[in-house]
Protein backbone atom coordinates (compact mmCIF):
# COMPACT_ATOMS: atom_id res chain seq x y z
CA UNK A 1 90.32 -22.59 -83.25
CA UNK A 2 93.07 -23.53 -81.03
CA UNK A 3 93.21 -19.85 -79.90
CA UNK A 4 89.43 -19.87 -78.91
CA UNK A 5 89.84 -23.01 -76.73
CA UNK A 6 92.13 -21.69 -74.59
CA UNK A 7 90.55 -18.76 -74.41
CA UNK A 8 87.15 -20.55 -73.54
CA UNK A 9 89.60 -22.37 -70.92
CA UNK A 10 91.01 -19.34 -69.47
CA UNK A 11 87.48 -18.03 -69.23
CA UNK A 12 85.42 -20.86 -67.50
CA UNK A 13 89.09 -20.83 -65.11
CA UNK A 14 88.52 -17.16 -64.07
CA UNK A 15 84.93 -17.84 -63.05
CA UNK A 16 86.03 -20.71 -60.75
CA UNK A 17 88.26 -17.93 -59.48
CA UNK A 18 91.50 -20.15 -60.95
CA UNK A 19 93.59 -17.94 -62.76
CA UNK A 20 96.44 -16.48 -62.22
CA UNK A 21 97.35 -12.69 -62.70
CA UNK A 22 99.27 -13.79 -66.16
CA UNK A 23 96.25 -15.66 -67.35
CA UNK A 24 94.15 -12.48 -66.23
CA UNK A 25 96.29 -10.24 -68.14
CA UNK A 26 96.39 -12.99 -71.51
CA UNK A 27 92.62 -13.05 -70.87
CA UNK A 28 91.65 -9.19 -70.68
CA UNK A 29 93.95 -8.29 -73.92
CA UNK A 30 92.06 -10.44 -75.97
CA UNK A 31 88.81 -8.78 -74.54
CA UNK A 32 90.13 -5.42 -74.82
CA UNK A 33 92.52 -6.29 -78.85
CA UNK A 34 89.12 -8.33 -80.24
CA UNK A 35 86.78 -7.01 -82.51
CA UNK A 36 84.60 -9.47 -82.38
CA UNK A 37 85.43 -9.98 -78.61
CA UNK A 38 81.71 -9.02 -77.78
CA UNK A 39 79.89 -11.41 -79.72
CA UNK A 40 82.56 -14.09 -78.70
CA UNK A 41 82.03 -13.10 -74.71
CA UNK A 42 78.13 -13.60 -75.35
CA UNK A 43 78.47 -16.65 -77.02
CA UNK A 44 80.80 -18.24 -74.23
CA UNK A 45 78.25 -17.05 -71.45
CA UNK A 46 75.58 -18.94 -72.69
CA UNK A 47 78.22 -22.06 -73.41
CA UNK A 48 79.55 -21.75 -70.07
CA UNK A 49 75.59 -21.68 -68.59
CA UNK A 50 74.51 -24.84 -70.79
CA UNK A 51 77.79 -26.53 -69.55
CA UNK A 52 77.05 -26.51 -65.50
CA UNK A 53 74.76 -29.52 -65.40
CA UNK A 54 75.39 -29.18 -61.49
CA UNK A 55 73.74 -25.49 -61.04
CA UNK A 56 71.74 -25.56 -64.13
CA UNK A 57 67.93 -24.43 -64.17
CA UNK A 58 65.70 -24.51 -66.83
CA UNK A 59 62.89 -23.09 -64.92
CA UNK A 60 60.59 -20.06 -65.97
CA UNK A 61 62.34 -18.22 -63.19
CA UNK A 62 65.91 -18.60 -64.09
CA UNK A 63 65.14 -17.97 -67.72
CA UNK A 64 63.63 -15.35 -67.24
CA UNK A 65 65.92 -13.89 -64.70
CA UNK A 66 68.81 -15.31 -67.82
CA UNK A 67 67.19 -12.79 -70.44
CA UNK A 68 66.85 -9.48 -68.06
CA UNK A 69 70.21 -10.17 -67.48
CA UNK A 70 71.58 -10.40 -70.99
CA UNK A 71 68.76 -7.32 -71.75
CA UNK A 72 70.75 -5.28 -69.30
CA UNK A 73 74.38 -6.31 -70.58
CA UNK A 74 72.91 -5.21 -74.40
CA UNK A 75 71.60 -1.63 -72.91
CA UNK A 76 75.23 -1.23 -71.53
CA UNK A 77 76.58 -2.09 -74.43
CA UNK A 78 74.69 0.38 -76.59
CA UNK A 79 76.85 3.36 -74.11
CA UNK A 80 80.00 1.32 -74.74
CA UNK A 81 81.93 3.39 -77.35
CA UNK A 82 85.48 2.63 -76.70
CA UNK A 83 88.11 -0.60 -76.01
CA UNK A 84 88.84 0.74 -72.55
CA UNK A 85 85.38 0.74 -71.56
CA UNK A 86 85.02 -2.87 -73.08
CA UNK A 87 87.24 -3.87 -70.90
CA UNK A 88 85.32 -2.88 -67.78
CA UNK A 89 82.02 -4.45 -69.35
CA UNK A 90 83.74 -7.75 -69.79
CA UNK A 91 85.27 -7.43 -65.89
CA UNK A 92 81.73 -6.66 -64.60
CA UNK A 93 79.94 -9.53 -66.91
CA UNK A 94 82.03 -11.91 -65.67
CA UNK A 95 81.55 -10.73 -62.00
CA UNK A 96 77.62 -10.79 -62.32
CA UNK A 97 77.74 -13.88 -64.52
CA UNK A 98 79.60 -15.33 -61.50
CA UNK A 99 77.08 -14.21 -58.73
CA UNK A 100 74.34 -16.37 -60.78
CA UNK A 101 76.07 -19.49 -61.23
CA UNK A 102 76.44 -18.74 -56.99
CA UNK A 103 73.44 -17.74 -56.63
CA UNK A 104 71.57 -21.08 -58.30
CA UNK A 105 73.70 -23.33 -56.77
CA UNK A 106 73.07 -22.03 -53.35
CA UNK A 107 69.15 -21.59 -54.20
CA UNK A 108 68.94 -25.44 -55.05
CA UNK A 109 71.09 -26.67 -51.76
CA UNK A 110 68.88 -24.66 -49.60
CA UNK A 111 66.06 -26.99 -49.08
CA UNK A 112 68.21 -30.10 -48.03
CA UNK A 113 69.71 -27.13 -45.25
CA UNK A 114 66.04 -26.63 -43.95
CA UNK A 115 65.21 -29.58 -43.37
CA UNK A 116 67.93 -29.94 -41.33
CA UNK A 117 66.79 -27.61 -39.06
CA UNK A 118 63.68 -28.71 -36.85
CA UNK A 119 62.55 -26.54 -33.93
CA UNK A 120 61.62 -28.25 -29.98
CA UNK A 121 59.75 -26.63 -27.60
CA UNK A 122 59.24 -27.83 -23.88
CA UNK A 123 56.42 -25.98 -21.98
CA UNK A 124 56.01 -26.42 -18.14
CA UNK A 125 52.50 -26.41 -16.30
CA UNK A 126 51.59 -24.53 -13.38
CA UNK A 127 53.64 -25.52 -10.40
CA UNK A 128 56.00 -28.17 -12.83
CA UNK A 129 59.75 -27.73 -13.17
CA UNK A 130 61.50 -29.91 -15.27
CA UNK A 131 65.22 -31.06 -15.53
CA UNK A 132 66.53 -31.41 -19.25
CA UNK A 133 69.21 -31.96 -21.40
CA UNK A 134 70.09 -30.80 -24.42
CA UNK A 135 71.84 -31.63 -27.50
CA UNK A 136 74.80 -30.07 -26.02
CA UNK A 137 74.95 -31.48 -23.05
CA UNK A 138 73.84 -28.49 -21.51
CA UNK A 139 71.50 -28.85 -18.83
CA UNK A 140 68.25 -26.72 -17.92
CA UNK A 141 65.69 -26.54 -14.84
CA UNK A 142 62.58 -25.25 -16.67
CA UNK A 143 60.53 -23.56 -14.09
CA UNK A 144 56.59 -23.23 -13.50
CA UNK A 145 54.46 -21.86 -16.65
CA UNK A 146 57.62 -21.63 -18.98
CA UNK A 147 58.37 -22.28 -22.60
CA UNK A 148 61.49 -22.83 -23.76
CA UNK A 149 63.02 -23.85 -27.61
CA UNK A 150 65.98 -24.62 -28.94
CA UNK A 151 67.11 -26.54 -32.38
CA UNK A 152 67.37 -29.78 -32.87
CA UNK A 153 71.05 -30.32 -32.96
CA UNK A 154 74.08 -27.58 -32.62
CA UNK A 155 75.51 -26.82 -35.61
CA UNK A 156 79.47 -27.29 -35.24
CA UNK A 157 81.47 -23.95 -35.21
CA UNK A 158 77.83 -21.69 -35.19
CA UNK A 159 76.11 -20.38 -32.19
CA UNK A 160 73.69 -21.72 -29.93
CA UNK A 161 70.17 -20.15 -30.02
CA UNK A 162 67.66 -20.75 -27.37
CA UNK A 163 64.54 -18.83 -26.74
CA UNK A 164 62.79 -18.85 -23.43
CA UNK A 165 59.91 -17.58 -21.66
CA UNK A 166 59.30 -17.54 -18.28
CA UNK A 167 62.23 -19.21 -15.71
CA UNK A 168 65.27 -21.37 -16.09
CA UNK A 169 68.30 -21.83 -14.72
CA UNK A 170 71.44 -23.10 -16.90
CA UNK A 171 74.18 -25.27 -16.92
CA UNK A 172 75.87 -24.57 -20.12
CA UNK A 173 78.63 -27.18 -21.49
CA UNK A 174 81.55 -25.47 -22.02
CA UNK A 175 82.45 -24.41 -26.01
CA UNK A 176 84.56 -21.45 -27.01
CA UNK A 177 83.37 -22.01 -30.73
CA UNK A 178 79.91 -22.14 -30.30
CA UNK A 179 78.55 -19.03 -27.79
CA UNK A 180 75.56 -20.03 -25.87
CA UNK A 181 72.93 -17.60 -26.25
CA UNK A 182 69.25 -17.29 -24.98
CA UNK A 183 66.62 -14.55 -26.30
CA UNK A 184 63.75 -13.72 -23.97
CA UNK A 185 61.94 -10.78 -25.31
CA UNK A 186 64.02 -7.98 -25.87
CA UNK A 187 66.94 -9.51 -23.54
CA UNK A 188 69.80 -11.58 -24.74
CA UNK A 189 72.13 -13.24 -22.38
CA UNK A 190 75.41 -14.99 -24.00
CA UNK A 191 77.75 -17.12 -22.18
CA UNK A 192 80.53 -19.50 -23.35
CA UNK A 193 79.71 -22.42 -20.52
CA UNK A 194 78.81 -20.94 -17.51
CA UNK A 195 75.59 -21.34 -14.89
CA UNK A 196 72.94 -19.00 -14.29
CA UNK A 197 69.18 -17.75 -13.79
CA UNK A 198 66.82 -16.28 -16.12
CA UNK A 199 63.43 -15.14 -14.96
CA UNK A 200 61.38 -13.54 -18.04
CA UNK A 201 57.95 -14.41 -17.86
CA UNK A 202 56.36 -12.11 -20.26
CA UNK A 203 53.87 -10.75 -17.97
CA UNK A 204 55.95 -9.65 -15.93
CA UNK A 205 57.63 -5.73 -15.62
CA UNK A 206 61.34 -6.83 -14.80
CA UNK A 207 63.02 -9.80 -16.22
CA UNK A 208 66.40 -11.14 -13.80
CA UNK A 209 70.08 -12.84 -14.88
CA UNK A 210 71.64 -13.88 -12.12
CA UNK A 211 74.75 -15.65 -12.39
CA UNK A 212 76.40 -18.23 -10.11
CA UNK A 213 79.48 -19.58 -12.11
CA UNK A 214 81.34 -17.71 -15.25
CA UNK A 215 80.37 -14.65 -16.71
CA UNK A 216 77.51 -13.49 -18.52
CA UNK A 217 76.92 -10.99 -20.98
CA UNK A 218 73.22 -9.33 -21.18
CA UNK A 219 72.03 -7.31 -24.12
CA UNK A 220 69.24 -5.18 -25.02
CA UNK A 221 67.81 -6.53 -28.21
CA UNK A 222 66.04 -3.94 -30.74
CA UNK A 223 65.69 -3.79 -34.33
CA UNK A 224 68.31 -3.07 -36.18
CA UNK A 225 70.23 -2.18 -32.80
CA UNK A 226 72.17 -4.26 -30.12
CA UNK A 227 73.11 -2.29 -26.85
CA UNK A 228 75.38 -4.33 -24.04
CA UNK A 229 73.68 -3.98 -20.53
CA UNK A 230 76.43 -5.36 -18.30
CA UNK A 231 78.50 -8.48 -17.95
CA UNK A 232 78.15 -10.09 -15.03
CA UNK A 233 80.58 -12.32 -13.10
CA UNK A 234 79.11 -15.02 -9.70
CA UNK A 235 76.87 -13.42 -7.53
CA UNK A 236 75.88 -10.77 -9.56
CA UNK A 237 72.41 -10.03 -10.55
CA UNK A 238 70.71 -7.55 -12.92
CA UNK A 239 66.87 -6.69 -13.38
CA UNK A 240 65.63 -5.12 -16.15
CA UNK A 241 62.64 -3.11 -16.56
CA UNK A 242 61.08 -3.69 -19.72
CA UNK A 243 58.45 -0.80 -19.72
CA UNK A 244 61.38 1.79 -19.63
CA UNK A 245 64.57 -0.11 -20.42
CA UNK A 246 65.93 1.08 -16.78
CA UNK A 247 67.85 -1.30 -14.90
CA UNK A 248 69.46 -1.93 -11.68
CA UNK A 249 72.85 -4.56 -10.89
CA UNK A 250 72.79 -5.94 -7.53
CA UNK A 251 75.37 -8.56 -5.63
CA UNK A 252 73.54 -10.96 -3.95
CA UNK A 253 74.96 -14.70 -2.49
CA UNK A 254 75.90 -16.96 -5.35
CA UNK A 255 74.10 -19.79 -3.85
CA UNK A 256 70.49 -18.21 -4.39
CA UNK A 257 71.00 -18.11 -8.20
CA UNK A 258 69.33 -21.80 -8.38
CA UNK A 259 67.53 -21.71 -5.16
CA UNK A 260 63.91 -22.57 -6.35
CA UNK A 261 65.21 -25.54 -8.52
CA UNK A 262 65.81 -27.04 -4.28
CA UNK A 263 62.36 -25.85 -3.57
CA UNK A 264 64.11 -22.84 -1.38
CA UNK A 265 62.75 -19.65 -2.49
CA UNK A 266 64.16 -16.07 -1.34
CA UNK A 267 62.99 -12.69 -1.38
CA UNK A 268 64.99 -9.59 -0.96
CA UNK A 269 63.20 -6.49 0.13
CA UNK A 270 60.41 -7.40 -2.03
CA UNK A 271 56.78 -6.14 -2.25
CA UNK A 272 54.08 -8.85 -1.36
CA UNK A 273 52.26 -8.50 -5.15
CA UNK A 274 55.69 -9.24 -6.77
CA UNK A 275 55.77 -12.32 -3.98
CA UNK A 276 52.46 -13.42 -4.63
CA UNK A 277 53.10 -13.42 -8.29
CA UNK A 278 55.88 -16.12 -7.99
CA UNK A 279 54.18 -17.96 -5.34
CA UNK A 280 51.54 -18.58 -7.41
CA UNK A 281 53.84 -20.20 -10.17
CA UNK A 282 55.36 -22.13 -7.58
CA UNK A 283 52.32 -23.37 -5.75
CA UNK A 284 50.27 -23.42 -8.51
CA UNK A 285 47.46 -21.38 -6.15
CA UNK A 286 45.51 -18.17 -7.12
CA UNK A 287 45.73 -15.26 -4.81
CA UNK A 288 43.14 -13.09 -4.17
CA UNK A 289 44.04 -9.79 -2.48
CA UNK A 290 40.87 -7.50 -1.15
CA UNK A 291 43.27 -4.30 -0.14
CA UNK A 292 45.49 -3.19 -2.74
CA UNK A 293 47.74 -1.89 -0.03
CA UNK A 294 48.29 -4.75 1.34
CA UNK A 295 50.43 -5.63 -2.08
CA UNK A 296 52.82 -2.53 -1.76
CA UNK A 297 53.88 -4.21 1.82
CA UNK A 298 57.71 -5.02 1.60
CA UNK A 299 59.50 -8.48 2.95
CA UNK A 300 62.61 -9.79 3.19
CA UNK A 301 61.90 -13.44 3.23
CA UNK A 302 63.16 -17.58 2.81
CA UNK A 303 60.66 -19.67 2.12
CA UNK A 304 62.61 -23.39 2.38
CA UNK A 305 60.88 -26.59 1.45
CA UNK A 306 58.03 -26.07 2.88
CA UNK A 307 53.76 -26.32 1.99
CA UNK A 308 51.60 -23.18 1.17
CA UNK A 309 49.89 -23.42 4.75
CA UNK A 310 53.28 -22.64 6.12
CA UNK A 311 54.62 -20.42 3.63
CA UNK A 312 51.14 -18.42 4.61
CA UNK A 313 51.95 -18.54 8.03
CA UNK A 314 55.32 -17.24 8.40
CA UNK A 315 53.51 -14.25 5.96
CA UNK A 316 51.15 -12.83 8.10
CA UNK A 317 53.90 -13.82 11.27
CA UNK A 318 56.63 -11.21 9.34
CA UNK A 319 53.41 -8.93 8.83
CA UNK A 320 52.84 -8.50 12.60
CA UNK A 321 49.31 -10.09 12.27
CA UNK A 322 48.18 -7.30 9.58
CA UNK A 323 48.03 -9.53 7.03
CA UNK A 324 44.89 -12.19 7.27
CA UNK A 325 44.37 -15.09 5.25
CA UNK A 326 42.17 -18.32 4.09
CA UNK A 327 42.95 -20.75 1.71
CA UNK A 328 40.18 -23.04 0.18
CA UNK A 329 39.24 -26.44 1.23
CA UNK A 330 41.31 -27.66 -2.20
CA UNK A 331 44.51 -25.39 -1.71
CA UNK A 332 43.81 -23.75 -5.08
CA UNK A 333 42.86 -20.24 -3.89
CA UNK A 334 43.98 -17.64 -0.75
CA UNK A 335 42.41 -15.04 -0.05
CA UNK A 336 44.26 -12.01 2.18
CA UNK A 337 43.52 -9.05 3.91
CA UNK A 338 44.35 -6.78 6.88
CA UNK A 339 45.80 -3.38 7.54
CA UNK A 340 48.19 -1.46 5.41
CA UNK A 341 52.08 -2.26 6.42
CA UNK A 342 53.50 0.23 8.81
């Protein structure tokens, strides 16, 4: 009787993962020397089961998932013909026995770890930008027309995960334990604390990372498949085409990374349709264009502070008069037209 106890001890020990390689060995030659060493080994599972009051669940699903498991461990038994072979039943029992205690424990903790977990988004209307804070102490200019989540605390030592559609620009709190990293579509951008731009409106062809402090890594996102775009250090910017996963790095001045968060808003060698479009977020106006070659017309152009009637203005001035336009009595909608750029 006295043997059995210890033996029962050694055995509940091994599946807390307690025992030494001695107590292994003392365990395994009784397995491997008993006769009756199957029975016994059946008998202590279910013991051993009844006995964690902690993990323990009487429910139709773990009893029935209880008796496939002991239906499989009587099939293998039926091929098991010598001692040796015992030996590597008992090893594998124990293993799988092992994984279910895990398993059930884990299974009845997981609700209390959901409800942890609560989700807040922050959209923008047209022509709103925001300035936010989060849990972090990260901070985040949400522009025009943009959605942007993030959890409702950090967990300590796991990463950060924000999703975001549309524009933002970043101030990320410094913390080497916890990257910082923002999805938008099939883009991921991961920094450590660091500031930058994001422009990924999903409408749009080309989403932007442009970085002004730190460096940034960018990503390709598919399923099943992560491929590194670039990392980027102050100044630099990449735009990626989303239709054909082509993209382009360029080094622009570090202090136009955040330039529309101060109402200044630059263009680089940019057509008027792709202007319009981000006017029109800005503004919150709706453009109307009657010549659709008027939108291929390129610009390089500052825009700084100013109202709509001037930012119209100094358009058709850079257009050499070939651009026309009228905006309605309520500053909601412009129409333009003229000749084709030269």
């Amino acid at each position: 009787m006295k043997h059995k106890e210890e033996i029962r001890r050694l055995f509940k020990m091994y599946l807390e993962g307690k025992t030494n390689s001695r107590q292994n060995a003392i365990l395994f030659h009784y397995l491997n020397n008993n006769k009756n060493a199957e029975q016994e080994l059946s008998d202590l599972m279910s013991e051993t089961w009844e006995r964690e009051p902690l993990i323990k669940d009487n429910s139709v699903e773990a009893t029935e998932g209880l008796e496939q498991l002991w239906t499989k461990i009587y099939h293998k038994k039926q091929k098991t013909l010598r001692r040796y072979q015992l030996l590597k039943y008992a090893a594998s029992l124990i293993m799988v026995c092992s994984a279910v205690f895990v398993y059930e424990a884990s299974r009845k903790k997981q609700p209390e770890i959901e409800k942890t977990i609560a989700l807040i988004s922050k959209t923008t209307a047209p022509g709103e930008k925001v300035k936010m804070l989060l849990p972090d102490s990260s901070v985040v200019y949400l522009g025009s027309r943009s959605k942007i989540s993030w959890p409702e605390g950090f967990e300590k030592g796991k990463v950060r995960n924000i999703t975001l559609e549309g524009e933002a620009f970043f101030e990320v709190k410094h913390d080497a334990n916890r990257p910082f990293v923002i999805l938008s579509g099939k883009i991921e951008t991961q920094v450590l604390g660091t500031s930058f731009n994001i422009y990924a409106y999903p409408e749009d062809k080309v989403f932007t990372v442009t970085v002004r402090t730190g460096k940034v890594g960018v990503a390709e996102i598919a399923p099943g498949v992560r491929k590194t775009l670039s990392f980027l250090t102050p100044g630099m910017k990449i735009a990626y085409n989303k239709g054909n996963g082509k993209f382009r790095i360029n080094a622009g001045q570090v202090n136009e990374a955040d330039s529309w968060t101060n109402n200044r808003f630059v263009f680089h060698d940019e057509n008027l349709g792709s202007i319009l479009t981000k006017l029109e977020r800005y503004y919150n106006v709706h453009f109307e264009v009657k010549s659709s070659e008027l939108s291929a017309c390129r610009f390089n152009a500052t825009f700084s502070d100013i109202n709509i009637n001037d930012v119209m203005k100094q358009i058709s001035i850079m257009s050499s008069g070939h651009i026309k336009y009228k905006i309605n009595e309520n500053k909601t909608k412009i129409v333009l037209w003229g000749e084709a750029c030269e």
